[in-house]
N, C-alpha and C. Protein backbone atom coordinates (compact mmCIF):
# COMPACT_ATOMS: atom_id res chain seq x y z
N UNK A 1 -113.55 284.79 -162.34
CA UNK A 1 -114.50 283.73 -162.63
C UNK A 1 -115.91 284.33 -162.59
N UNK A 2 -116.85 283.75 -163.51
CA UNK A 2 -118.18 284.38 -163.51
C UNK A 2 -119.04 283.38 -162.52
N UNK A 3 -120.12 284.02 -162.43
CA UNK A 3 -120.98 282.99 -161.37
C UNK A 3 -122.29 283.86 -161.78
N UNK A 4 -123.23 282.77 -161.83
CA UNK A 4 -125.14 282.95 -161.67
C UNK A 4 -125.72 282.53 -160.54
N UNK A 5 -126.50 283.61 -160.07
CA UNK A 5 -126.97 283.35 -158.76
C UNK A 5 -128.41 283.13 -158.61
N UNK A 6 -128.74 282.41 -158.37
CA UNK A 6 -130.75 282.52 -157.90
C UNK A 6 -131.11 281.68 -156.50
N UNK A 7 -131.98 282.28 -156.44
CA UNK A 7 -132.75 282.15 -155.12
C UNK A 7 -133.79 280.83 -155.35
N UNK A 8 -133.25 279.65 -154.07
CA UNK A 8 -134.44 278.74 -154.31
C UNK A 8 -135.16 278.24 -153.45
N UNK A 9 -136.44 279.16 -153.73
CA UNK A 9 -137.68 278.49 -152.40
C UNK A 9 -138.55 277.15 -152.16
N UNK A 10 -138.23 276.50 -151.24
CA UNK A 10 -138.49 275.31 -150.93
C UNK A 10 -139.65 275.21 -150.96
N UNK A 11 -140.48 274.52 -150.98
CA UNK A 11 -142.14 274.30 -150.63
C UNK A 11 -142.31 273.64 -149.74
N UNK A 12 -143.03 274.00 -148.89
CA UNK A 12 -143.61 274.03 -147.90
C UNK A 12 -143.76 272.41 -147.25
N UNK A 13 -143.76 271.44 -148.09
CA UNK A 13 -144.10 269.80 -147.89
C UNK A 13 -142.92 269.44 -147.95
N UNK A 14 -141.59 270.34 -148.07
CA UNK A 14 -140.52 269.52 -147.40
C UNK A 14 -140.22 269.17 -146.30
N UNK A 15 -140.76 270.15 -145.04
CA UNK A 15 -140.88 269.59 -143.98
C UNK A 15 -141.78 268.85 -143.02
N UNK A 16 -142.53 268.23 -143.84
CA UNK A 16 -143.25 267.23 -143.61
C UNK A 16 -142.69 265.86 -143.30
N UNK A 17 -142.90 265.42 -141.92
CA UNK A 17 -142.29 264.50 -141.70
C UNK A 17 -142.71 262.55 -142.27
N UNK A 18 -141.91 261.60 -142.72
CA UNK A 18 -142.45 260.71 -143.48
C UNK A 18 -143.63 259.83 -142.28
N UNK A 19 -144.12 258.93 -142.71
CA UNK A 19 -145.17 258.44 -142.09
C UNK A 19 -144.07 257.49 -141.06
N UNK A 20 -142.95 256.52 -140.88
CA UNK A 20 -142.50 255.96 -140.19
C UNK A 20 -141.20 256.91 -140.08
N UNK A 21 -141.27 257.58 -138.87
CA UNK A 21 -140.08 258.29 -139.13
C UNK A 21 -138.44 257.56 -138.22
N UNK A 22 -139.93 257.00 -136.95
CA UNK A 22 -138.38 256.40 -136.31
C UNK A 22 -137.49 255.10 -137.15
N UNK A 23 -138.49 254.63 -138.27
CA UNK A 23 -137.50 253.88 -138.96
C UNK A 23 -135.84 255.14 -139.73
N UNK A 24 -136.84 255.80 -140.22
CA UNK A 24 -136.05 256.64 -141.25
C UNK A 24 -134.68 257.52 -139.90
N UNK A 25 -135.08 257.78 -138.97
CA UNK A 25 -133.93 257.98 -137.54
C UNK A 25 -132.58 257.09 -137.93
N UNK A 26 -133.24 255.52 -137.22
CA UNK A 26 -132.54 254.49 -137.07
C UNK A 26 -131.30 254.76 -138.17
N UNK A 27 -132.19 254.45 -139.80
CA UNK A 27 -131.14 254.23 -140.94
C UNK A 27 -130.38 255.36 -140.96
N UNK A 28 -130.95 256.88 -140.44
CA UNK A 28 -129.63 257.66 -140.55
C UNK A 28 -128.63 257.72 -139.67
N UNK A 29 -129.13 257.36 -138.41
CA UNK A 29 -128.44 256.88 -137.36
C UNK A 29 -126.57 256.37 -137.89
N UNK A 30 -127.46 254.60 -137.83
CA UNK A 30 -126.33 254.36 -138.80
C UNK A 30 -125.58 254.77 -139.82
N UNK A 31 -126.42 255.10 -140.71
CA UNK A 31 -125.82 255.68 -141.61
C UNK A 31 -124.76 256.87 -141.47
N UNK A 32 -124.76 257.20 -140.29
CA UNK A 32 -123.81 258.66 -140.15
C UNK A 32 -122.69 257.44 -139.41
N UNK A 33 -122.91 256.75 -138.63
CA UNK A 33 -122.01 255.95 -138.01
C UNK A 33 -120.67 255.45 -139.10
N UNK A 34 -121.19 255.46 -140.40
CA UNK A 34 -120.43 254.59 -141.63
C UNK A 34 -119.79 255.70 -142.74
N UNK A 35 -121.14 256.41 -142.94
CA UNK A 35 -120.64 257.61 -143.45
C UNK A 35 -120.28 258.65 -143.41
N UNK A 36 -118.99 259.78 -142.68
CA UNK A 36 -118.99 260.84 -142.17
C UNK A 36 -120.03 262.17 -142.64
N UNK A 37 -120.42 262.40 -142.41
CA UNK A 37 -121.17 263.77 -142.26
C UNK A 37 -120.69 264.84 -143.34
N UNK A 38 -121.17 265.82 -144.17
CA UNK A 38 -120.38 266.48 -144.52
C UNK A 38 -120.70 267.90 -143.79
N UNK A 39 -121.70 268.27 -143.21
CA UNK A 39 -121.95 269.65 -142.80
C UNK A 39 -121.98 269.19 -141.33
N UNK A 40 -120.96 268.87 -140.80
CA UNK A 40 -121.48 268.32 -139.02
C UNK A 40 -122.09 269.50 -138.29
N UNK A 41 -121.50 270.91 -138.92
CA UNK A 41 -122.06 271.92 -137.76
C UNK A 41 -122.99 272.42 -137.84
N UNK A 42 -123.90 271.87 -139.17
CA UNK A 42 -125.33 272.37 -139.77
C UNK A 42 -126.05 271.44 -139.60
N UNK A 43 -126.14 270.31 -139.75
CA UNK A 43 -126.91 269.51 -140.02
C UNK A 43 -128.26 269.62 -138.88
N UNK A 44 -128.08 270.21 -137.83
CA UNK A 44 -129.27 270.18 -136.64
C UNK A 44 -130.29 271.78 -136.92
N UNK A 45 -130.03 272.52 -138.45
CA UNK A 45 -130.21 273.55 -138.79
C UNK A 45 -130.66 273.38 -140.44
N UNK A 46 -130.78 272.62 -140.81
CA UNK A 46 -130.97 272.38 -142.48
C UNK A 46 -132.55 272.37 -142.73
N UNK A 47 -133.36 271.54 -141.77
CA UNK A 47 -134.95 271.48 -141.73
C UNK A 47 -135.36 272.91 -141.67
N UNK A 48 -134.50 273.96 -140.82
CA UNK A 48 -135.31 275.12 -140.49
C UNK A 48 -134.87 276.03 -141.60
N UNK A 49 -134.43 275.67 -143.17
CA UNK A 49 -134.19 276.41 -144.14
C UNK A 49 -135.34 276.45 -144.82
N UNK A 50 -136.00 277.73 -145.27
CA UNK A 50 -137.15 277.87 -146.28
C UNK A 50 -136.74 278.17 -147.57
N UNK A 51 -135.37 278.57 -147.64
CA UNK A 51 -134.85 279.17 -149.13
C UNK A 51 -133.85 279.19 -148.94
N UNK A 52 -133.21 279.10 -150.22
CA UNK A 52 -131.61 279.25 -150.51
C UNK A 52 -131.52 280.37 -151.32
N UNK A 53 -129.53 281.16 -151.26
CA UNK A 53 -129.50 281.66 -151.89
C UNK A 53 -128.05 280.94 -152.74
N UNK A 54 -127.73 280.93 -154.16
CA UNK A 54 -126.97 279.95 -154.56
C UNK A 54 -125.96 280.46 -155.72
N UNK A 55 -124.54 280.51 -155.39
CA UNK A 55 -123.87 280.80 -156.31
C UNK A 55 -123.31 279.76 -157.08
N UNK A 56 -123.94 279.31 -158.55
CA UNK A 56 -122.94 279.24 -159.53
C UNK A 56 -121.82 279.43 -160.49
N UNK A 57 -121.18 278.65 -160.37
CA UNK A 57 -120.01 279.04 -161.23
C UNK A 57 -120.26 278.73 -162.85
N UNK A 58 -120.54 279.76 -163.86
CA UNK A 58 -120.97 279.37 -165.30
C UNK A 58 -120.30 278.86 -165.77
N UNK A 59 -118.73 278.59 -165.73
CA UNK A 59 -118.14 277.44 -166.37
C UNK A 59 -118.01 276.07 -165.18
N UNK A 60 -119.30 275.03 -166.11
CA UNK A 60 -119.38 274.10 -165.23
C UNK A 60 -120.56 273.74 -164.98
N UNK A 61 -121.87 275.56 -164.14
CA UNK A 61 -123.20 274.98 -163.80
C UNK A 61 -122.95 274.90 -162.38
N UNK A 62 -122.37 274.27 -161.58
CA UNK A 62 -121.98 274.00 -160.69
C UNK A 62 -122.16 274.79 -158.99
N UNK A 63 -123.11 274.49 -158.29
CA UNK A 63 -123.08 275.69 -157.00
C UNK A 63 -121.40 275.71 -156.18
N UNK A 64 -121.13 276.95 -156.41
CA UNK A 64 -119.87 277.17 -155.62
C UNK A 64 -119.78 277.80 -153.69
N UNK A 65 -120.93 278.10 -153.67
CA UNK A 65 -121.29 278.70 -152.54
C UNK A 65 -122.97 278.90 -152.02
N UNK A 66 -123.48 278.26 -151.19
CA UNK A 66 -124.93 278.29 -150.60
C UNK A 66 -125.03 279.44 -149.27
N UNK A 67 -126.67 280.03 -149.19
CA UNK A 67 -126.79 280.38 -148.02
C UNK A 67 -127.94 280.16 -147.37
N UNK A 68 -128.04 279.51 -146.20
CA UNK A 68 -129.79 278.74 -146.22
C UNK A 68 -130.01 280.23 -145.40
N UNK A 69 -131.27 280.36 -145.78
CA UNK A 69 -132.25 281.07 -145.04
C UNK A 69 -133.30 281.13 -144.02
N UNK A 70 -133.68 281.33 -142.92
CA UNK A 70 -135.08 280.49 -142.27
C UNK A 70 -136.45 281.64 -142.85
N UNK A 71 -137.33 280.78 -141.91
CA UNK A 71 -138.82 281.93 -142.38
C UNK A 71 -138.99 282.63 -142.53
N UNK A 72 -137.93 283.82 -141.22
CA UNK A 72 -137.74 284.84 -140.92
C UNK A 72 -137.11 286.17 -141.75
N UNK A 73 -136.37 285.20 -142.76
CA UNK A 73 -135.34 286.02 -143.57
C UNK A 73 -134.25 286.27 -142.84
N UNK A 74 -133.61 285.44 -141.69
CA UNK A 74 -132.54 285.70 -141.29
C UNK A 74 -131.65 284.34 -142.22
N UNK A 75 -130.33 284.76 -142.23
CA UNK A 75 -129.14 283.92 -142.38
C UNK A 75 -128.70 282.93 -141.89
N UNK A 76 -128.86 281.38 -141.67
CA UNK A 76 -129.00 280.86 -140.23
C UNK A 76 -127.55 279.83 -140.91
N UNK A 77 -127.41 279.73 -142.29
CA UNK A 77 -126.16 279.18 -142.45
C UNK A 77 -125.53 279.73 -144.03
N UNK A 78 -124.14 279.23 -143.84
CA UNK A 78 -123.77 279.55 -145.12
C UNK A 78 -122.27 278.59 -145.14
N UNK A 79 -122.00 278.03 -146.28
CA UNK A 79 -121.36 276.86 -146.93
C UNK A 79 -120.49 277.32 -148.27
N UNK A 80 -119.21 277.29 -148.43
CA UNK A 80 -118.46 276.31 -147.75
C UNK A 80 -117.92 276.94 -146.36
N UNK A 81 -117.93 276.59 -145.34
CA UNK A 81 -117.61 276.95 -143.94
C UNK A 81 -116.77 275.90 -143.42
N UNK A 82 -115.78 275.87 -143.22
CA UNK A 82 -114.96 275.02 -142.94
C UNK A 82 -115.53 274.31 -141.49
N UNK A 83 -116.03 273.06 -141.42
CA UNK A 83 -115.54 271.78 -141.89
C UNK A 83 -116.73 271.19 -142.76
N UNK A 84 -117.55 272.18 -143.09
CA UNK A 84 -118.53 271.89 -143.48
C UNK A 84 -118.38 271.92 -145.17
N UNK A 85 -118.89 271.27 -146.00
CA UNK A 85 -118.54 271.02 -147.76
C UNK A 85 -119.59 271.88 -148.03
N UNK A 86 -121.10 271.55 -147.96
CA UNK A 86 -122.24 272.66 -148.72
C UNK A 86 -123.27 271.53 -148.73
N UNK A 87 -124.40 271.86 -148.58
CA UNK A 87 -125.76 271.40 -148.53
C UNK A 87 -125.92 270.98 -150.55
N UNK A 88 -125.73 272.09 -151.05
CA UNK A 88 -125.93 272.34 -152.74
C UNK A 88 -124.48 271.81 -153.18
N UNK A 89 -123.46 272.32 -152.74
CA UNK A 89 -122.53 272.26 -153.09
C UNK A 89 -121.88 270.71 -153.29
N UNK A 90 -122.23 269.89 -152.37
CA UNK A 90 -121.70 268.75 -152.30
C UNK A 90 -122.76 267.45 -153.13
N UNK A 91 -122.78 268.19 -153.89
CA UNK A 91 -123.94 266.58 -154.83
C UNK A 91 -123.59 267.45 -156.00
N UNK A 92 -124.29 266.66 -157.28
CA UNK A 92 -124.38 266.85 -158.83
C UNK A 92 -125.45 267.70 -159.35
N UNK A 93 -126.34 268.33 -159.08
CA UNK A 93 -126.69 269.63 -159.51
C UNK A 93 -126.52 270.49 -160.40
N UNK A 94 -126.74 270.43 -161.55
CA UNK A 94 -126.06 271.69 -162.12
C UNK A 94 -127.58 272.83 -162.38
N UNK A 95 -126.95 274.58 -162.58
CA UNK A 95 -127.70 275.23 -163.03
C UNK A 95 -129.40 274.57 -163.11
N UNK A 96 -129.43 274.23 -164.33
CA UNK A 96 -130.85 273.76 -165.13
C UNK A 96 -131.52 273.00 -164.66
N UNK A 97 -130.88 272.05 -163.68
CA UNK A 97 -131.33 271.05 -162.99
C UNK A 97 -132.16 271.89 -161.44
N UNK A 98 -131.56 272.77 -161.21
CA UNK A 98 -132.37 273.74 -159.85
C UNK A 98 -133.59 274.63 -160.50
N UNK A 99 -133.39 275.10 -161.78
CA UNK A 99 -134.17 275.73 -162.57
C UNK A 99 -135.80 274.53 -162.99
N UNK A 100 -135.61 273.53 -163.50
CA UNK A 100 -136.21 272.34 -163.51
C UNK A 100 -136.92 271.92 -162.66
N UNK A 101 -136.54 271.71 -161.54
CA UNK A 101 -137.25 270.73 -160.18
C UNK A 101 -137.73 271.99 -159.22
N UNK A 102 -137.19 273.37 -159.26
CA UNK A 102 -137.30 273.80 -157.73
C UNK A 102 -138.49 275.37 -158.42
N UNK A 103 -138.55 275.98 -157.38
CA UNK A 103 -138.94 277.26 -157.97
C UNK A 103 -137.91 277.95 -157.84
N UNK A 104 -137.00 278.56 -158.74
CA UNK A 104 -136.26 279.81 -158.30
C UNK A 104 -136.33 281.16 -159.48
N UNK A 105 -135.27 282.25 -158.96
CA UNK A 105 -135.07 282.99 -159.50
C UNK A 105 -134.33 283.70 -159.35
N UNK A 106 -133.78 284.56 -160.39
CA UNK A 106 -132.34 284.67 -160.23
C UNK A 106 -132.26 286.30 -159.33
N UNK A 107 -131.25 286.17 -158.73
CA UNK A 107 -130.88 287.44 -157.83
C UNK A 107 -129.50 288.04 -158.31
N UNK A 108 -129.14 289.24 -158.23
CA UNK A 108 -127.61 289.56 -158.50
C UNK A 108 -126.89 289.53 -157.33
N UNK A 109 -125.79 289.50 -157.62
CA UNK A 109 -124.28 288.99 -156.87
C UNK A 109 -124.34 289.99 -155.61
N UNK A 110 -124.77 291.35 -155.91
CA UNK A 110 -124.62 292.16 -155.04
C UNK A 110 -125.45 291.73 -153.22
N UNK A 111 -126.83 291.58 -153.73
CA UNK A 111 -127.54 291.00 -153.11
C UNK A 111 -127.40 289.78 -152.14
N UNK A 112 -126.78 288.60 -153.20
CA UNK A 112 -125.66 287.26 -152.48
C UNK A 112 -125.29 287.93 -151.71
N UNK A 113 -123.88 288.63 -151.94
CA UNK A 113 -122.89 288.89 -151.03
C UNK A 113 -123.50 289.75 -149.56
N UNK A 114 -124.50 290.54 -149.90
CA UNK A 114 -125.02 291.09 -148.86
C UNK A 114 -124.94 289.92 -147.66
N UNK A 115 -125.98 288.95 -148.02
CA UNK A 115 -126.49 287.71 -147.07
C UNK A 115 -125.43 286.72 -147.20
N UNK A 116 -124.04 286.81 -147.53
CA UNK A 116 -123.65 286.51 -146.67
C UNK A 116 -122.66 287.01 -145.93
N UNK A 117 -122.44 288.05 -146.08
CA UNK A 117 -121.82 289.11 -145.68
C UNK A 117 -122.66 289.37 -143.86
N UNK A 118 -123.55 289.38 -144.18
CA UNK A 118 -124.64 289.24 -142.94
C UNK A 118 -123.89 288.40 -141.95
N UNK A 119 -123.70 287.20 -142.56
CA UNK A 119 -123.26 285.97 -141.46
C UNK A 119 -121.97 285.77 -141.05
N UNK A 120 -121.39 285.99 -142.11
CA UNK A 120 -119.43 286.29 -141.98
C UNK A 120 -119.48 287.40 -141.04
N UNK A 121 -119.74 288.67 -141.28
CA UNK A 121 -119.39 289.72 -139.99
C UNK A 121 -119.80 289.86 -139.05
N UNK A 122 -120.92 288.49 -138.26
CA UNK A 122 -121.29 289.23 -136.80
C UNK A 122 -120.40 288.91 -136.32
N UNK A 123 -120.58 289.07 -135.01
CA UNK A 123 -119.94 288.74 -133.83
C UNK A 123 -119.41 287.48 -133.55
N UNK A 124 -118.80 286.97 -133.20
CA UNK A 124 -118.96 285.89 -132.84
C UNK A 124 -119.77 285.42 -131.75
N UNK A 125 -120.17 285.98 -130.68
CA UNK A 125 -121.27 285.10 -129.58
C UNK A 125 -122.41 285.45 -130.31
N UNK A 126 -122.48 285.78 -131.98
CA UNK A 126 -124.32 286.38 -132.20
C UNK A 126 -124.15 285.37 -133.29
N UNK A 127 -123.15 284.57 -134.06
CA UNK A 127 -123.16 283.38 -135.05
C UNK A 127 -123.61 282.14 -135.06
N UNK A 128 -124.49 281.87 -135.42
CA UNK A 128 -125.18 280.25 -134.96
C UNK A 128 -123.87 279.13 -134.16
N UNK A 129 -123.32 279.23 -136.03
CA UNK A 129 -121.68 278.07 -135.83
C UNK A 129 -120.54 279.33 -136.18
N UNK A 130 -119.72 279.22 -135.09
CA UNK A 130 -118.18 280.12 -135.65
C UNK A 130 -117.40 278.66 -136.64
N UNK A 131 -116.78 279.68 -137.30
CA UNK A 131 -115.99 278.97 -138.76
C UNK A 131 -114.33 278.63 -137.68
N UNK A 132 -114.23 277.84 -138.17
CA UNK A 132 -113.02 276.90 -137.61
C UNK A 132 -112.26 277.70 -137.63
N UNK A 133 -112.11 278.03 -139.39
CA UNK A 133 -110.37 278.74 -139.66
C UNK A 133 -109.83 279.35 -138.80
């Protein structure tokens, strides 16, 4: 299978918090109460992403595999990780549509796999979240 990869850096006013936030708490509150979660072991780690790195699959468009990044340039997650679905992965997105709205650019596969290769082989007491499997 082929896949296109690019890198997509967030800007800076995403983590800007909204003007009523403990409303916006509350509704997710609930909202997780009704709706299961799809990244439960990330989700307390998603704000501290500055960039992604993102594999598509070209037949389709489609992200098959994410890796969030923090400020630092360390690896702080990567998706699909069992029980977790994907930050990118789990919504409608395609290709053109990340190209469109975000800033990115494209990186080769080699590079991907590095970062996440990074996160798959530490240790386990040096891994943010260990993978279920």
């Amino acid at each position: 299978m082929l896949y296109h990869y690019i890198r997509v850096i967030l800007p800076k006013e995403h983590k800007k918090l909204p003007k009523n936030k403990r409303l916006k708490e509350f509704f997710i509150a609930v909202l997780s109460k009704i709706i299961p979660k799809a990244n439960l072991d990330f989700d307390d780690l998603i704000d501290n992403v500055s960039e992604w790195l993102i594999e598509i699959k070209v037949n389709g468009n489609k992200p098959n595999r994410e890796i969030g990044i923090d400020n630092n340039g360390d690896v702080i997650m990567v998706f699909p990780w069992d029980p977790d679905y994907g930050y990118w992965t789990d919504n409608n997105l395609l290709l053109n549509d990340f190209k469109k709205n975000f800033n990115t650019t494209d990186i080769t596969q080699e590079e991907f796999n590095k970062k996440w290769n990074e996160y798959v082989t530490r240790p386990f007491k040096e891994t943010i979240k260990s993978n279920t499997i």
